[in-house]
C-alpha atoms as a PDB file:
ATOM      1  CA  UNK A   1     132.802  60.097  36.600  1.00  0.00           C
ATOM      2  CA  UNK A   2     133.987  58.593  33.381  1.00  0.00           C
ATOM      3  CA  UNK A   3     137.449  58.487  32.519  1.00  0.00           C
ATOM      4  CA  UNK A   4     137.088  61.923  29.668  1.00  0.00           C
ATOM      5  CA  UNK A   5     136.266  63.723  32.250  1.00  0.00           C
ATOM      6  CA  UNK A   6     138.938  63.586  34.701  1.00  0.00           C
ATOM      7  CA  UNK A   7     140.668  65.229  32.567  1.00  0.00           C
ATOM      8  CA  UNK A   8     139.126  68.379  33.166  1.00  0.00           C
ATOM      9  CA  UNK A   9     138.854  67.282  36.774  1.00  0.00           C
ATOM     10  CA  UNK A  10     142.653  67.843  36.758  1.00  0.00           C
ATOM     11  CA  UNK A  11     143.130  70.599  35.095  1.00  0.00           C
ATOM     12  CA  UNK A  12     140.915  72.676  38.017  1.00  0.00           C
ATOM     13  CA  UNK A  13     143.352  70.954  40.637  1.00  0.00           C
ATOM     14  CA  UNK A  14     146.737  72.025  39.201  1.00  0.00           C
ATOM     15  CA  UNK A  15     149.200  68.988  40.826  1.00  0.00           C
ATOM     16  CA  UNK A  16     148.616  66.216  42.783  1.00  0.00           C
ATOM     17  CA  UNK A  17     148.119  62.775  43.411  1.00  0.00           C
ATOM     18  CA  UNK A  18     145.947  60.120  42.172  1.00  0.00           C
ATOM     19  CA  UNK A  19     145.704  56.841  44.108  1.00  0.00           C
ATOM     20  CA  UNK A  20     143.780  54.024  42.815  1.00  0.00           C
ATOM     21  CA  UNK A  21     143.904  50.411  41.961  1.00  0.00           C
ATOM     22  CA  UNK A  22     144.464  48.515  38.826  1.00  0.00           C
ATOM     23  CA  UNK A  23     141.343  48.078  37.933  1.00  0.00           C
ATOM     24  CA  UNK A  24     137.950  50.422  38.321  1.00  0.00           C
ATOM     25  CA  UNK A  25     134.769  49.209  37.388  1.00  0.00           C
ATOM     26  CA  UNK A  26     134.747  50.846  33.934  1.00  0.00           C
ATOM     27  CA  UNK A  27     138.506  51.017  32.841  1.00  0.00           C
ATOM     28  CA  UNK A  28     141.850  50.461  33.919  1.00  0.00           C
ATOM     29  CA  UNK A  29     145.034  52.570  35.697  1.00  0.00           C
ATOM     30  CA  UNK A  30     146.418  52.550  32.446  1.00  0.00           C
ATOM     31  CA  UNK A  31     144.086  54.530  30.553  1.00  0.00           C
ATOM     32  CA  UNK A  32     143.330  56.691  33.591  1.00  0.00           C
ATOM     33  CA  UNK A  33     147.023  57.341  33.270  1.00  0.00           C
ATOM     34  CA  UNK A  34     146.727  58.371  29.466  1.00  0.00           C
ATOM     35  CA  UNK A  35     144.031  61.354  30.652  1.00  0.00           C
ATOM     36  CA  UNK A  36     146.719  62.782  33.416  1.00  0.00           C
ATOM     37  CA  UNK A  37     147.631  66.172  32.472  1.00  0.00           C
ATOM     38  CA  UNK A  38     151.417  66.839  33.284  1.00  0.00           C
ATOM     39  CA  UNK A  39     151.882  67.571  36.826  1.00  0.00           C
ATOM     40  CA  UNK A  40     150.023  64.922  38.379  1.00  0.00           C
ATOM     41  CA  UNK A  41     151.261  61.515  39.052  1.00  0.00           C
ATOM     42  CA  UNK A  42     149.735  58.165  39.812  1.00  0.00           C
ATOM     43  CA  UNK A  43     150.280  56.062  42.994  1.00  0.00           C
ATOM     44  CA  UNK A  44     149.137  52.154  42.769  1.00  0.00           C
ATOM     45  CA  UNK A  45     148.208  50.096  44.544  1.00  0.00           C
ATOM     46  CA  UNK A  46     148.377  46.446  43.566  1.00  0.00           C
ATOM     47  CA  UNK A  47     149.176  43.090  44.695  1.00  0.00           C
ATOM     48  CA  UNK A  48     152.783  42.351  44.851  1.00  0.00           C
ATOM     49  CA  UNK A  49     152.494  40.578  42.026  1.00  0.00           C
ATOM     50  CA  UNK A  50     151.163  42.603  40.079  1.00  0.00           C
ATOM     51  CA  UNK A  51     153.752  45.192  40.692  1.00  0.00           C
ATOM     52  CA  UNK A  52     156.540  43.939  38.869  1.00  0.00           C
ATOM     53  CA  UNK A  53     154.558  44.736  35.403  1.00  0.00           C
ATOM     54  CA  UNK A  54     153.735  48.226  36.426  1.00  0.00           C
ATOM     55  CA  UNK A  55     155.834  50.816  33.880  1.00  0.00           C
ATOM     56  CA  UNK A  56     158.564  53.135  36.238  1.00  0.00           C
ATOM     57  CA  UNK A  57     155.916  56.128  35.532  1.00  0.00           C
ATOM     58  CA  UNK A  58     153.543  54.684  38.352  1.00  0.00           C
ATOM     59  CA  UNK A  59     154.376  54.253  42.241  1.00  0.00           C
ATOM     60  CA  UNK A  60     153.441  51.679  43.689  1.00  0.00           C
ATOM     61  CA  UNK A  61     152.184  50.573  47.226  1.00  0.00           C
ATOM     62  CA  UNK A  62     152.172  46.899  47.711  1.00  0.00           C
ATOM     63  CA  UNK A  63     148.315  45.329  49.185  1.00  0.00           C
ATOM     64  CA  UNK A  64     147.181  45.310  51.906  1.00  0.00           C
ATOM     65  CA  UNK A  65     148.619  48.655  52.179  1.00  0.00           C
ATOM     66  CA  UNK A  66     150.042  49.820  55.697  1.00  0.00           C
ATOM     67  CA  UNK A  67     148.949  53.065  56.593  1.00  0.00           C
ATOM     68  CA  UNK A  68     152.518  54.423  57.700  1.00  0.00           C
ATOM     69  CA  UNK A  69     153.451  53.331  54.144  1.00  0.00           C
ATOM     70  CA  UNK A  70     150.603  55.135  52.034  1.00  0.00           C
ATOM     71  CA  UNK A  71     151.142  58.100  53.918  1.00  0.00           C
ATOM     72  CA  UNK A  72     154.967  57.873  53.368  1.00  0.00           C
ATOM     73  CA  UNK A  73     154.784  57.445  49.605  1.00  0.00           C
ATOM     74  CA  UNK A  74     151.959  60.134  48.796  1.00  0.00           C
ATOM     75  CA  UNK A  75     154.467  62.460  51.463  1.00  0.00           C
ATOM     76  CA  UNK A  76     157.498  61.496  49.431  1.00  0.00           C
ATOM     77  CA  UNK A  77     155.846  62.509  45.999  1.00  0.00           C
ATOM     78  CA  UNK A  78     154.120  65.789  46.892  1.00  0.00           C
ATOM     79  CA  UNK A  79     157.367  66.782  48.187  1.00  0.00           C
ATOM     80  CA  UNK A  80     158.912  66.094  44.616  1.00  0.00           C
ATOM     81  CA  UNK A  81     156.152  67.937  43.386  1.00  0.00           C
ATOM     82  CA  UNK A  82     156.982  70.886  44.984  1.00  0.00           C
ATOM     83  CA  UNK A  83     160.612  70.657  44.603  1.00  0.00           C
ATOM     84  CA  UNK A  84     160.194  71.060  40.968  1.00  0.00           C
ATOM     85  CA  UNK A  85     157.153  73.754  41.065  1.00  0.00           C
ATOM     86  CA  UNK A  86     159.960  75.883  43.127  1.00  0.00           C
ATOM     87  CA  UNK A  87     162.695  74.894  40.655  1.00  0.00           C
ATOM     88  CA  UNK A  88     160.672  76.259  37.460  1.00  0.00           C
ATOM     89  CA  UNK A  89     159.475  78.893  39.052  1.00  0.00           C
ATOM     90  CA  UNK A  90     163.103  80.013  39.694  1.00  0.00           C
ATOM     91  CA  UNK A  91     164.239  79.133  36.492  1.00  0.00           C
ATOM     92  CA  UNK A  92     161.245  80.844  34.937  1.00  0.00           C
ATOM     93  CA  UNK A  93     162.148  83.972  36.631  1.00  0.00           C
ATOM     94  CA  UNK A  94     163.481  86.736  34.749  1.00  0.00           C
ATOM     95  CA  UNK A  95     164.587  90.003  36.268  1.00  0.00           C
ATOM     96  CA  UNK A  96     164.477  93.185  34.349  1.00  0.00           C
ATOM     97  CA  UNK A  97     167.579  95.586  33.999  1.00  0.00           C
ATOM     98  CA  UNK A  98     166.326  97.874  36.715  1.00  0.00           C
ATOM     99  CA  UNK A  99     165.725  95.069  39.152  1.00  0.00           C
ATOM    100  CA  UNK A 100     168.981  93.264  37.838  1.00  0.00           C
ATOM    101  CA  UNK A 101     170.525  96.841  38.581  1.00  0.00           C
ATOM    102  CA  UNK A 102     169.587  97.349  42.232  1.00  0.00           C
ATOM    103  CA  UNK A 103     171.185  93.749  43.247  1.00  0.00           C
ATOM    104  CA  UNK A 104     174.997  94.503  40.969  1.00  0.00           C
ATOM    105  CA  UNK A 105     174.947  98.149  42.904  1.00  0.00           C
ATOM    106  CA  UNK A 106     174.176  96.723  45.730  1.00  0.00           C
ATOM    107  CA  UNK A 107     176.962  93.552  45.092  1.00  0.00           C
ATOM    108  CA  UNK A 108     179.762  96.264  44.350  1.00  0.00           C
ATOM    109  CA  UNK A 109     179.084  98.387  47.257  1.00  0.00           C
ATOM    110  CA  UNK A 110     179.275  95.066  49.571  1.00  0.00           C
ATOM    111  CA  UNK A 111     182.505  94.264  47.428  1.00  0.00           C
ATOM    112  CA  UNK A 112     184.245  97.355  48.060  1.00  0.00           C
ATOM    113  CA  UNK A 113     183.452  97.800  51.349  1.00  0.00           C
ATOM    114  CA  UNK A 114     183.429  94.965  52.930  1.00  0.00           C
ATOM    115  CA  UNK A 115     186.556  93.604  49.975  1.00  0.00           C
ATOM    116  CA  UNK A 116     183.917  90.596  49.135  1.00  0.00           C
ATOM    117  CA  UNK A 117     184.348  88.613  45.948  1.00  0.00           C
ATOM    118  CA  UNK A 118     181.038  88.952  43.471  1.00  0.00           C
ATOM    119  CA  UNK A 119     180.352  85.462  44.475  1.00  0.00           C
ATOM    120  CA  UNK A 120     180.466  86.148  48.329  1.00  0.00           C
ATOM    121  CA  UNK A 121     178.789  89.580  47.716  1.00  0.00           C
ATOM    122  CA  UNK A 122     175.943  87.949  45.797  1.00  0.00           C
ATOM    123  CA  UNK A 123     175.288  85.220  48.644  1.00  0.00           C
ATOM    124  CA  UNK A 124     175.263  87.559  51.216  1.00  0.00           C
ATOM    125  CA  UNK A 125     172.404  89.166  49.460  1.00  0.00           C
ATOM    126  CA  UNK A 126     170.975  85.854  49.135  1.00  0.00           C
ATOM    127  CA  UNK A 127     171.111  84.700  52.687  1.00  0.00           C
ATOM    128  CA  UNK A 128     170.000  88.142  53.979  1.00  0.00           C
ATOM    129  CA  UNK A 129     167.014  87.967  51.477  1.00  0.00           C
ATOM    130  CA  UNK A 130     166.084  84.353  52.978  1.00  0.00           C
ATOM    131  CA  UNK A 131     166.679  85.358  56.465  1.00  0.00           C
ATOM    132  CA  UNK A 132     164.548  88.315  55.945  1.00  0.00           C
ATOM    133  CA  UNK A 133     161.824  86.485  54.071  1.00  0.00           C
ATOM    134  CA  UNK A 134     162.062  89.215  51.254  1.00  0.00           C
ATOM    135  CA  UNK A 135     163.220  88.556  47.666  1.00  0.00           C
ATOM    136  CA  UNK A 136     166.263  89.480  46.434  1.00  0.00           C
ATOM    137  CA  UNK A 137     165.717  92.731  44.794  1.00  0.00           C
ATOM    138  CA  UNK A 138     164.189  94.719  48.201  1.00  0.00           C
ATOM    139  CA  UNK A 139     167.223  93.332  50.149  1.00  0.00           C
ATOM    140  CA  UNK A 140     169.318  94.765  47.667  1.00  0.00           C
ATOM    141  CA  UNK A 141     167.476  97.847  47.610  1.00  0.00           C
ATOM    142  CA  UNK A 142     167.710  98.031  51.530  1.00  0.00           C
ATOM    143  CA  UNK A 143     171.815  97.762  51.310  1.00  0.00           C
ATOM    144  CA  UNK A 144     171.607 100.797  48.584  1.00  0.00           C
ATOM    145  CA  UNK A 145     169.168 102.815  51.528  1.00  0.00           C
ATOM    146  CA  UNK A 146     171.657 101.785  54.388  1.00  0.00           C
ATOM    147  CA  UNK A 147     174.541 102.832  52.047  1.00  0.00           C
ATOM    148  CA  UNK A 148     173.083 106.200  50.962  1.00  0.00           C
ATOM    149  CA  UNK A 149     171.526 107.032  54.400  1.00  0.00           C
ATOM    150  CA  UNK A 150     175.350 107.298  56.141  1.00  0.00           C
END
């Protein structure tokens, strides 16, 4: 597989991790690096003293690897990776007015009867939603029912 294509290699995977040494038989981690679409990161692995001229981008496992370790590190980072898919997913999540509208009627009835601040009224929504394993919007929708049903 030469180096151009990984690229495209890559972009069929989404995220991940590539492992590999500092030096392949046609090019280096460097320029394998270069053809990383955003998303994936590079894990090392090198001779200790090699390390100490790697740039911060790359992780690094020192040679001879232990297994414990390897597993450790690549553990570590798709855990980061998936830490910030969930965080831009959030943060990429826009509700719209009617959805937005179910969870502040919902909110005020919890806030008048139950005397809850916004902020307490809006994590109880929250926690039931997570306890429930349903987003936001049906639990709201489920207090309005319950509300409306008595």
């Amino acid at each position: 597989l030469s180096v151009s294509g990984l690229g495209d290699v890559y972009k069929r995977q989404g995220n991940g991790v590539l492992i590999c040494g500092r030096r392949l038989s046609d090019t280096g981690y460097l320029e394998i690096k270069e053809c990383m679409p955003e998303g994936f990161e590079m894990l090392l692995l090198a001779s200790a003293g090699f390390i100490c001229q790697v740039p911060d981008s790359v992780l690094c496992v020192e040679m001879p690897v232990k297994t414990c370790d390897l597993i450790n590190t690549v553990h570590m980072m798709l855990t980061q990776q998936e830490r910030r898919r969930r965080k831009e997913k959030k943060k990429n999540k826009n509700r719209s007015w009617k959805e937005q509208n179910y969870i502040s009627n919902a909110k005020l009835i919890l806030m008048q009867r139950n005397h809850l601040s916004e902020e307490e009224a809006y994590r109880y929504i929250q926690k039931c939603s997570m306890d429930s394993g349903t987003n936001m919007v049906e639990t709201a929708q489920m207090i309005l029912m319950l509300f409306f049903e008595e």
